[in-house]
PDB file of N, CA and C in Angstrom:
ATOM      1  N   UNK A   1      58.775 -19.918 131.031  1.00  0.00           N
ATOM      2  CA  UNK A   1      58.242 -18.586 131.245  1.00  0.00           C
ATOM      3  C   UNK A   1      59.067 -17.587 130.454  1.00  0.00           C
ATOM      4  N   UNK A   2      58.479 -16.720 129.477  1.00  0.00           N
ATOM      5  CA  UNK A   2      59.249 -15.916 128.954  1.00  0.00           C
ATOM      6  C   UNK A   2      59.139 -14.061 129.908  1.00  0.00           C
ATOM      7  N   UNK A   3      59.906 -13.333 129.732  1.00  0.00           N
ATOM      8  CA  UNK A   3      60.193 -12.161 129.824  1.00  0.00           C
ATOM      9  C   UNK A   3      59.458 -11.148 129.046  1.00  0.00           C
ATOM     10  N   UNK A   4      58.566 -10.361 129.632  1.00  0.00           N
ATOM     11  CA  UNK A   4      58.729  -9.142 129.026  1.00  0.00           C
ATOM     12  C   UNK A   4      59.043  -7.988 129.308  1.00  0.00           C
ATOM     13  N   UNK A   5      59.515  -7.190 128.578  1.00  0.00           N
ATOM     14  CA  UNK A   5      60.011  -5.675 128.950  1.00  0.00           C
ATOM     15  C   UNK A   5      58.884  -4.828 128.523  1.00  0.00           C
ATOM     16  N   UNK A   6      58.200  -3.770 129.350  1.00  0.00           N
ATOM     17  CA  UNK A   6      57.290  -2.754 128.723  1.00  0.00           C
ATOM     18  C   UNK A   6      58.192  -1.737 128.888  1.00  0.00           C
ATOM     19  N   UNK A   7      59.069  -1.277 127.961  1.00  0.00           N
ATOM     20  CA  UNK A   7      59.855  -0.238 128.706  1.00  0.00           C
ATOM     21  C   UNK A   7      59.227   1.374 128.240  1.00  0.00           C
ATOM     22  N   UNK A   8      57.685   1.410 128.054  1.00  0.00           N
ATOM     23  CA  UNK A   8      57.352   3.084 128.082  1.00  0.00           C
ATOM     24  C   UNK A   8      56.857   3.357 129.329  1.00  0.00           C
ATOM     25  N   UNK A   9      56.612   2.388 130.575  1.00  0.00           N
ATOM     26  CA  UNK A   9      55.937   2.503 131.661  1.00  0.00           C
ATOM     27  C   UNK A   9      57.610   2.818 132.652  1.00  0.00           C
ATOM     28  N   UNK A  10      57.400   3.410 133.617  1.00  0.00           N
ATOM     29  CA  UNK A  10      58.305   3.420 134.857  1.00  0.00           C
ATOM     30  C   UNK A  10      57.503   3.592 136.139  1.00  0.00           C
ATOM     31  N   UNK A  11      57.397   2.706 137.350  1.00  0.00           N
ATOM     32  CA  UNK A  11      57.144   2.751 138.319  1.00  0.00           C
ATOM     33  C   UNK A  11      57.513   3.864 139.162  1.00  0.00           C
ATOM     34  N   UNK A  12      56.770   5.290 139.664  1.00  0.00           N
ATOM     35  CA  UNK A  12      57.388   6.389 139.972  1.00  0.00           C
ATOM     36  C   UNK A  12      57.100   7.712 139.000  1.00  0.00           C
ATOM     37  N   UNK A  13      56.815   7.253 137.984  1.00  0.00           N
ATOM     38  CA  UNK A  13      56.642   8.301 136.755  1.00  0.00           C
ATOM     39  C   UNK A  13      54.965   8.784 137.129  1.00  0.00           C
ATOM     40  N   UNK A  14      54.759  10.417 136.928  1.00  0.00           N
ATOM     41  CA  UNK A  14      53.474  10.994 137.079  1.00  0.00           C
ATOM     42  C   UNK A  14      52.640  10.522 135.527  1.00  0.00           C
ATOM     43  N   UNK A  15      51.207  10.941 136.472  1.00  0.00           N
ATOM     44  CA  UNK A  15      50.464  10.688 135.570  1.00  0.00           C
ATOM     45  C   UNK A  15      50.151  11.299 134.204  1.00  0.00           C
ATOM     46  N   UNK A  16      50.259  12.815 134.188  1.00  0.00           N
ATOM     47  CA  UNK A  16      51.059  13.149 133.076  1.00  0.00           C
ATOM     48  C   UNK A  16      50.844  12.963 131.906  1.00  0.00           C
ATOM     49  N   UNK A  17      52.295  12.176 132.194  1.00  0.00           N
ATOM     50  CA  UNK A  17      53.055  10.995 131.197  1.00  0.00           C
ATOM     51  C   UNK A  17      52.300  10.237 129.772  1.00  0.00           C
ATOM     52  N   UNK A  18      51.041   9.778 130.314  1.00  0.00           N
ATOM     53  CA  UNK A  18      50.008   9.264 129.491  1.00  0.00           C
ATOM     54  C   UNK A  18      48.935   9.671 129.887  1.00  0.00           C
ATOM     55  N   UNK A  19      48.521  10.443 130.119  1.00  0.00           N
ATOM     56  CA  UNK A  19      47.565  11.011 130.931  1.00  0.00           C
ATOM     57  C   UNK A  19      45.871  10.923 129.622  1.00  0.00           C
ATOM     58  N   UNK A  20      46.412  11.281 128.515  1.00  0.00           N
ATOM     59  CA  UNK A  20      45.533  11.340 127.310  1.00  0.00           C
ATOM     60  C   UNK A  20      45.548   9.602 126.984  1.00  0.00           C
ATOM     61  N   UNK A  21      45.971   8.730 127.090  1.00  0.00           N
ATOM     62  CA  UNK A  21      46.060   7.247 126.319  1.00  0.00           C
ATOM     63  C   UNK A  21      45.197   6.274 127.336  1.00  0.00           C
ATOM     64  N   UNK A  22      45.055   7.107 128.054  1.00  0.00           N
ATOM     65  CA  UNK A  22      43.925   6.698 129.955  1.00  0.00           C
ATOM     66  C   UNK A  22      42.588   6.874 130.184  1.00  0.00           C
ATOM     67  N   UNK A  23      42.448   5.333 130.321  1.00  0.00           N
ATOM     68  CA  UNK A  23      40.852   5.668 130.378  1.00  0.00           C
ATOM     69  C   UNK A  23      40.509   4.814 131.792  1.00  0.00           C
ATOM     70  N   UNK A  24      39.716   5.664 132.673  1.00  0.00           N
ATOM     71  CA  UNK A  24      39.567   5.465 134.201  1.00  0.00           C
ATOM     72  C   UNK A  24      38.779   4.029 134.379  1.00  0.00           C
ATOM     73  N   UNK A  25      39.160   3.383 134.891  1.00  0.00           N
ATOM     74  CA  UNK A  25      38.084   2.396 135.384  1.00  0.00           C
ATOM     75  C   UNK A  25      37.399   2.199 136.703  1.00  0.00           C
ATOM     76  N   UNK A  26      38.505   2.180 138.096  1.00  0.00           N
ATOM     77  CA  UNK A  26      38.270   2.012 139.303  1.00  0.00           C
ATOM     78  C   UNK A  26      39.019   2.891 140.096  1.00  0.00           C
ATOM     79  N   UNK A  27      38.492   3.341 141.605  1.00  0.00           N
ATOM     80  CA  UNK A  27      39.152   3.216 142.469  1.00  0.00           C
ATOM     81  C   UNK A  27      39.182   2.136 143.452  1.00  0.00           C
ATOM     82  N   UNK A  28      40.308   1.924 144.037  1.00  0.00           N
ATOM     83  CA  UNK A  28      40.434   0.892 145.163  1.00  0.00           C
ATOM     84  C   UNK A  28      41.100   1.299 146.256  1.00  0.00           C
ATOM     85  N   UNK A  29      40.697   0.733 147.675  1.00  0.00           N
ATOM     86  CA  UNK A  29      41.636   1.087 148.683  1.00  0.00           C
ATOM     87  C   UNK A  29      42.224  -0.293 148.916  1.00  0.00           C
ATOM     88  N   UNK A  30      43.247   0.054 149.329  1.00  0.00           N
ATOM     89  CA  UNK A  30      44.183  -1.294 149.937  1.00  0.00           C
ATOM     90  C   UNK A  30      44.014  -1.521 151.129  1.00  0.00           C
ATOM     91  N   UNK A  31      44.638  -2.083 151.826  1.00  0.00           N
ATOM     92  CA  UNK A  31      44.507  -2.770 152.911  1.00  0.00           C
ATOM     93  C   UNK A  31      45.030  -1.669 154.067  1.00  0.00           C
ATOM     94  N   UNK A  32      46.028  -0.936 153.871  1.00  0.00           N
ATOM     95  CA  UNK A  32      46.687   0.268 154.226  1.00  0.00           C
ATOM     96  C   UNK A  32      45.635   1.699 154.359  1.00  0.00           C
ATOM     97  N   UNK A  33      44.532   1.363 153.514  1.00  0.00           N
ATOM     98  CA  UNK A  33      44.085   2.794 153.359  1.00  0.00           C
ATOM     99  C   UNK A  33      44.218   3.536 152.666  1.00  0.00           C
ATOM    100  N   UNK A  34      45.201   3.402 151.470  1.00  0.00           N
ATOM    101  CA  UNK A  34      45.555   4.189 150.315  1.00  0.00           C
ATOM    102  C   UNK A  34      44.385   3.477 149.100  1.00  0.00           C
ATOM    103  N   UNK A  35      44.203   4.993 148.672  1.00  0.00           N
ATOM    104  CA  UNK A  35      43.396   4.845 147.233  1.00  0.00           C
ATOM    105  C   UNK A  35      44.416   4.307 145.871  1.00  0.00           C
ATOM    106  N   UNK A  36      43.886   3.829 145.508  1.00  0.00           N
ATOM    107  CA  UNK A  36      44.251   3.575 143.777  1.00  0.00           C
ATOM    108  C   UNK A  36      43.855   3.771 142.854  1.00  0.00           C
ATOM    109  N   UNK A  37      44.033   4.807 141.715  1.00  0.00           N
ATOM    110  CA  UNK A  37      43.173   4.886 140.761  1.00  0.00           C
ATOM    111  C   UNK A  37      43.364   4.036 139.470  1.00  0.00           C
ATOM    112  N   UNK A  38      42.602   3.168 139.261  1.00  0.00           N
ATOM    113  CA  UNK A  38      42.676   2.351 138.306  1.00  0.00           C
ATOM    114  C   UNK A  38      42.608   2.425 136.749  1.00  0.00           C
ATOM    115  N   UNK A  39      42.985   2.572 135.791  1.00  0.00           N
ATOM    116  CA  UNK A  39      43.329   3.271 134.543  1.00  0.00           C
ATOM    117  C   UNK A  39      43.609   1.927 133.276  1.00  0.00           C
ATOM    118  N   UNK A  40      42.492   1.840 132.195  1.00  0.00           N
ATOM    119  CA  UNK A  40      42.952   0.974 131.167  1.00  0.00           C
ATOM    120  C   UNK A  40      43.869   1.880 130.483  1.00  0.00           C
ATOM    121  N   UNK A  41      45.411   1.270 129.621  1.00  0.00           N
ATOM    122  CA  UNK A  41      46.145   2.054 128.998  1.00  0.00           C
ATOM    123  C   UNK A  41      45.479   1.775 127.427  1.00  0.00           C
ATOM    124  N   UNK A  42      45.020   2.760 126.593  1.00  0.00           N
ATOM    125  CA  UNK A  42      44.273   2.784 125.592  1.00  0.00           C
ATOM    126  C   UNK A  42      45.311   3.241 124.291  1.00  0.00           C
ATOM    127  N   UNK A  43      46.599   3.714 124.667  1.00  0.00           N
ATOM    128  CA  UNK A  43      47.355   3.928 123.611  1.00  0.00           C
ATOM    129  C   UNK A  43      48.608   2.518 122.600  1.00  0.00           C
ATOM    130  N   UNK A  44      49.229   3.019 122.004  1.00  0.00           N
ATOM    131  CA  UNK A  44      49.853   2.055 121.341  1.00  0.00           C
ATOM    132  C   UNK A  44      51.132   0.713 122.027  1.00  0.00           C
ATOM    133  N   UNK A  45      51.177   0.228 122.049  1.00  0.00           N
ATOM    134  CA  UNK A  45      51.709  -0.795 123.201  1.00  0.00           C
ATOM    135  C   UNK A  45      53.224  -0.950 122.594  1.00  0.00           C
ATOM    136  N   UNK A  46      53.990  -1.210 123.154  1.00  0.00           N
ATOM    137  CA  UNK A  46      55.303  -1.487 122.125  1.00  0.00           C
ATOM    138  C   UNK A  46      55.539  -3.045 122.169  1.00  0.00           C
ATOM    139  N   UNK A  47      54.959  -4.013 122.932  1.00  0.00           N
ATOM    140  CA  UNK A  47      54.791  -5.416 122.593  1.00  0.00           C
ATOM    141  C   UNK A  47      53.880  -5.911 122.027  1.00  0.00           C
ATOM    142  N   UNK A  48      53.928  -6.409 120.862  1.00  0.00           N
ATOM    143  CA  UNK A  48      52.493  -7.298 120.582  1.00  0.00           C
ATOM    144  C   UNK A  48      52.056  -8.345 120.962  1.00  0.00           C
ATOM    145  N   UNK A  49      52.431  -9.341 121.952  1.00  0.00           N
ATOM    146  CA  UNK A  49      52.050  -9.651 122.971  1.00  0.00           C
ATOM    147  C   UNK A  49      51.421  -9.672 123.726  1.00  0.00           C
ATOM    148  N   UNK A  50      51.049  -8.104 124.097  1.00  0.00           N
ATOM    149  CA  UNK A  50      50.124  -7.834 124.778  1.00  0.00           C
ATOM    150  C   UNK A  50      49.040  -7.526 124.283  1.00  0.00           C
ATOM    151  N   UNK A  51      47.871  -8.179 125.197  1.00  0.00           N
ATOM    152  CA  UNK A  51      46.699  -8.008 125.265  1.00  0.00           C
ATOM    153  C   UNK A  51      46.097  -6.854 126.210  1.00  0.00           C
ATOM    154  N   UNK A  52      46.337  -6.537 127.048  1.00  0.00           N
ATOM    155  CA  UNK A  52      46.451  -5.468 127.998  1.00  0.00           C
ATOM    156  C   UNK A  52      47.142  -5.155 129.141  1.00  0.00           C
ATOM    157  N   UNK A  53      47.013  -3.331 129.065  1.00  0.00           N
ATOM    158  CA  UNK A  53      47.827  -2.572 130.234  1.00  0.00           C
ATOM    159  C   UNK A  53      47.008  -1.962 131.263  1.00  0.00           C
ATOM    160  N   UNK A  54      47.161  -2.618 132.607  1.00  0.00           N
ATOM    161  CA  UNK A  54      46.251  -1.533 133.583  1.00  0.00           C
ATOM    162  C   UNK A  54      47.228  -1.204 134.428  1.00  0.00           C
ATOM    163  N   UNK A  55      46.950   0.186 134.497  1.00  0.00           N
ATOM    164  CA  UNK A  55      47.632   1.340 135.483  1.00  0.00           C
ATOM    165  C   UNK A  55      47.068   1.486 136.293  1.00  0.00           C
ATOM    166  N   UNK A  56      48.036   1.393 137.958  1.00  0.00           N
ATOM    167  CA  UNK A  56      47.163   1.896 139.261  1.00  0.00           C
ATOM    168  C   UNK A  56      48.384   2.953 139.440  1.00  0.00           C
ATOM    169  N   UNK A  57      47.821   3.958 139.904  1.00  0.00           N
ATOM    170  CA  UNK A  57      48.021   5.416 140.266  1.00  0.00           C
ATOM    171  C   UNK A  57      47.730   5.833 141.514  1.00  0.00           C
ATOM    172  N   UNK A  58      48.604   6.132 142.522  1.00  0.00           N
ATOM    173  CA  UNK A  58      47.951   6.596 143.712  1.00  0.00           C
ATOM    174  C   UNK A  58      48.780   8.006 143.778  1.00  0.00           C
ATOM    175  N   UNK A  59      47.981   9.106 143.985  1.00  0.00           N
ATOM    176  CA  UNK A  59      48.145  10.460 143.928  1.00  0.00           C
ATOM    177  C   UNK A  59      48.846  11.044 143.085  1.00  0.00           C
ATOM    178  N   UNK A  60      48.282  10.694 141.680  1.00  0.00           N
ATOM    179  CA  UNK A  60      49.251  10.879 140.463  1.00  0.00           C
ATOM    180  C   UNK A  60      50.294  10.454 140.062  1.00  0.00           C
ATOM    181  N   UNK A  61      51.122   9.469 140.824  1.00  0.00           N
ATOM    182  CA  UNK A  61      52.535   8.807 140.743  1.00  0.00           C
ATOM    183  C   UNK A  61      51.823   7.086 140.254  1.00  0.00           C
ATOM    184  N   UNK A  62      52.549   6.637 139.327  1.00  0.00           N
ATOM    185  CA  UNK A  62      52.296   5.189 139.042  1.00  0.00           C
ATOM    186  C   UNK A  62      52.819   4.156 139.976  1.00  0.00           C
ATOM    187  N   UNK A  63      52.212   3.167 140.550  1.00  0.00           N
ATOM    188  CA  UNK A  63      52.324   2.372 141.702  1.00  0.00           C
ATOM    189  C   UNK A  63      52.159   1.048 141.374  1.00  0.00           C
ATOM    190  N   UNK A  64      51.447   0.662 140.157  1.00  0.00           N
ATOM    191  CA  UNK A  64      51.311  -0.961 140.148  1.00  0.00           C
ATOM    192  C   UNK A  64      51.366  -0.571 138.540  1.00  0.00           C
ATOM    193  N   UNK A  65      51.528  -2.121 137.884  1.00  0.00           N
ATOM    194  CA  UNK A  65      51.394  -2.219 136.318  1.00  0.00           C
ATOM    195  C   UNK A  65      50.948  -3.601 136.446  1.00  0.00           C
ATOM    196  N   UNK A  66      49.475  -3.861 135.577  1.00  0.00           N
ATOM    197  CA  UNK A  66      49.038  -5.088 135.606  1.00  0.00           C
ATOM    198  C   UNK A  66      49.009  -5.572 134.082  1.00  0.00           C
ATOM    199  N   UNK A  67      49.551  -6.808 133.455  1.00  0.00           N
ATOM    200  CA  UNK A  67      49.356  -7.055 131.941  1.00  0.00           C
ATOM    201  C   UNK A  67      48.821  -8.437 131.656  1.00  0.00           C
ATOM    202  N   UNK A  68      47.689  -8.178 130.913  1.00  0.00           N
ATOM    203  CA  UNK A  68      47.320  -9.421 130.382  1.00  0.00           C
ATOM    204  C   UNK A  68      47.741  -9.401 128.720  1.00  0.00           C
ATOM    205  N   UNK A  69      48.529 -10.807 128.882  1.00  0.00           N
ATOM    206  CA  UNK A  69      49.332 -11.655 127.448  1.00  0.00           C
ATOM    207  C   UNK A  69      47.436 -12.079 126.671  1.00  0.00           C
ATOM    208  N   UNK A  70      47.996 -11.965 125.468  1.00  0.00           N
ATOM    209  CA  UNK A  70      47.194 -12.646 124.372  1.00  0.00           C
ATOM    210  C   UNK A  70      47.771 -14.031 124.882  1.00  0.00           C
ATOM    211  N   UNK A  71      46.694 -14.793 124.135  1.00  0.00           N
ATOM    212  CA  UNK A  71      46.676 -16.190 124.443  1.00  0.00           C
ATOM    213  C   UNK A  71      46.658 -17.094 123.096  1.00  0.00           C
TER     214      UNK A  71
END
């Protein structure tokens, strides 16, 4: 299993941040009751590696980071 670092994302950081490189996909509630807003990251990636970045956002603060590797 290798490692990767995305280090332009921080868990805690507002939305903001990338707010223009964001393109909406879903909301979700969790199990808790909290919404998530679900977000493809559409800007430049700093791994090439990656195949994709999805951002969940709950009340403007970043809360999850999901990545799918090229294959």
């Amino acid at each position: 299993m290798e490692d990767y670092i995305l280090d332009q994302f921080c868990i805690g950081e507002e939305f903001t941040l990338h707010e223009f490189e964001l393109e909406y996909m879903e909301t979700k509630t969790d199990k808790n009751g909290l919404d998530y807003d679900y977000f493809k990251f559409m800007g430049k990636l700093s791994n090439e590696k990656v195949k994709e970045v999805v951002l969940a956002y709950n009340c403007d603060v970043l809360r999850g980071l999901f990545v799918t590797l090229k294959s």
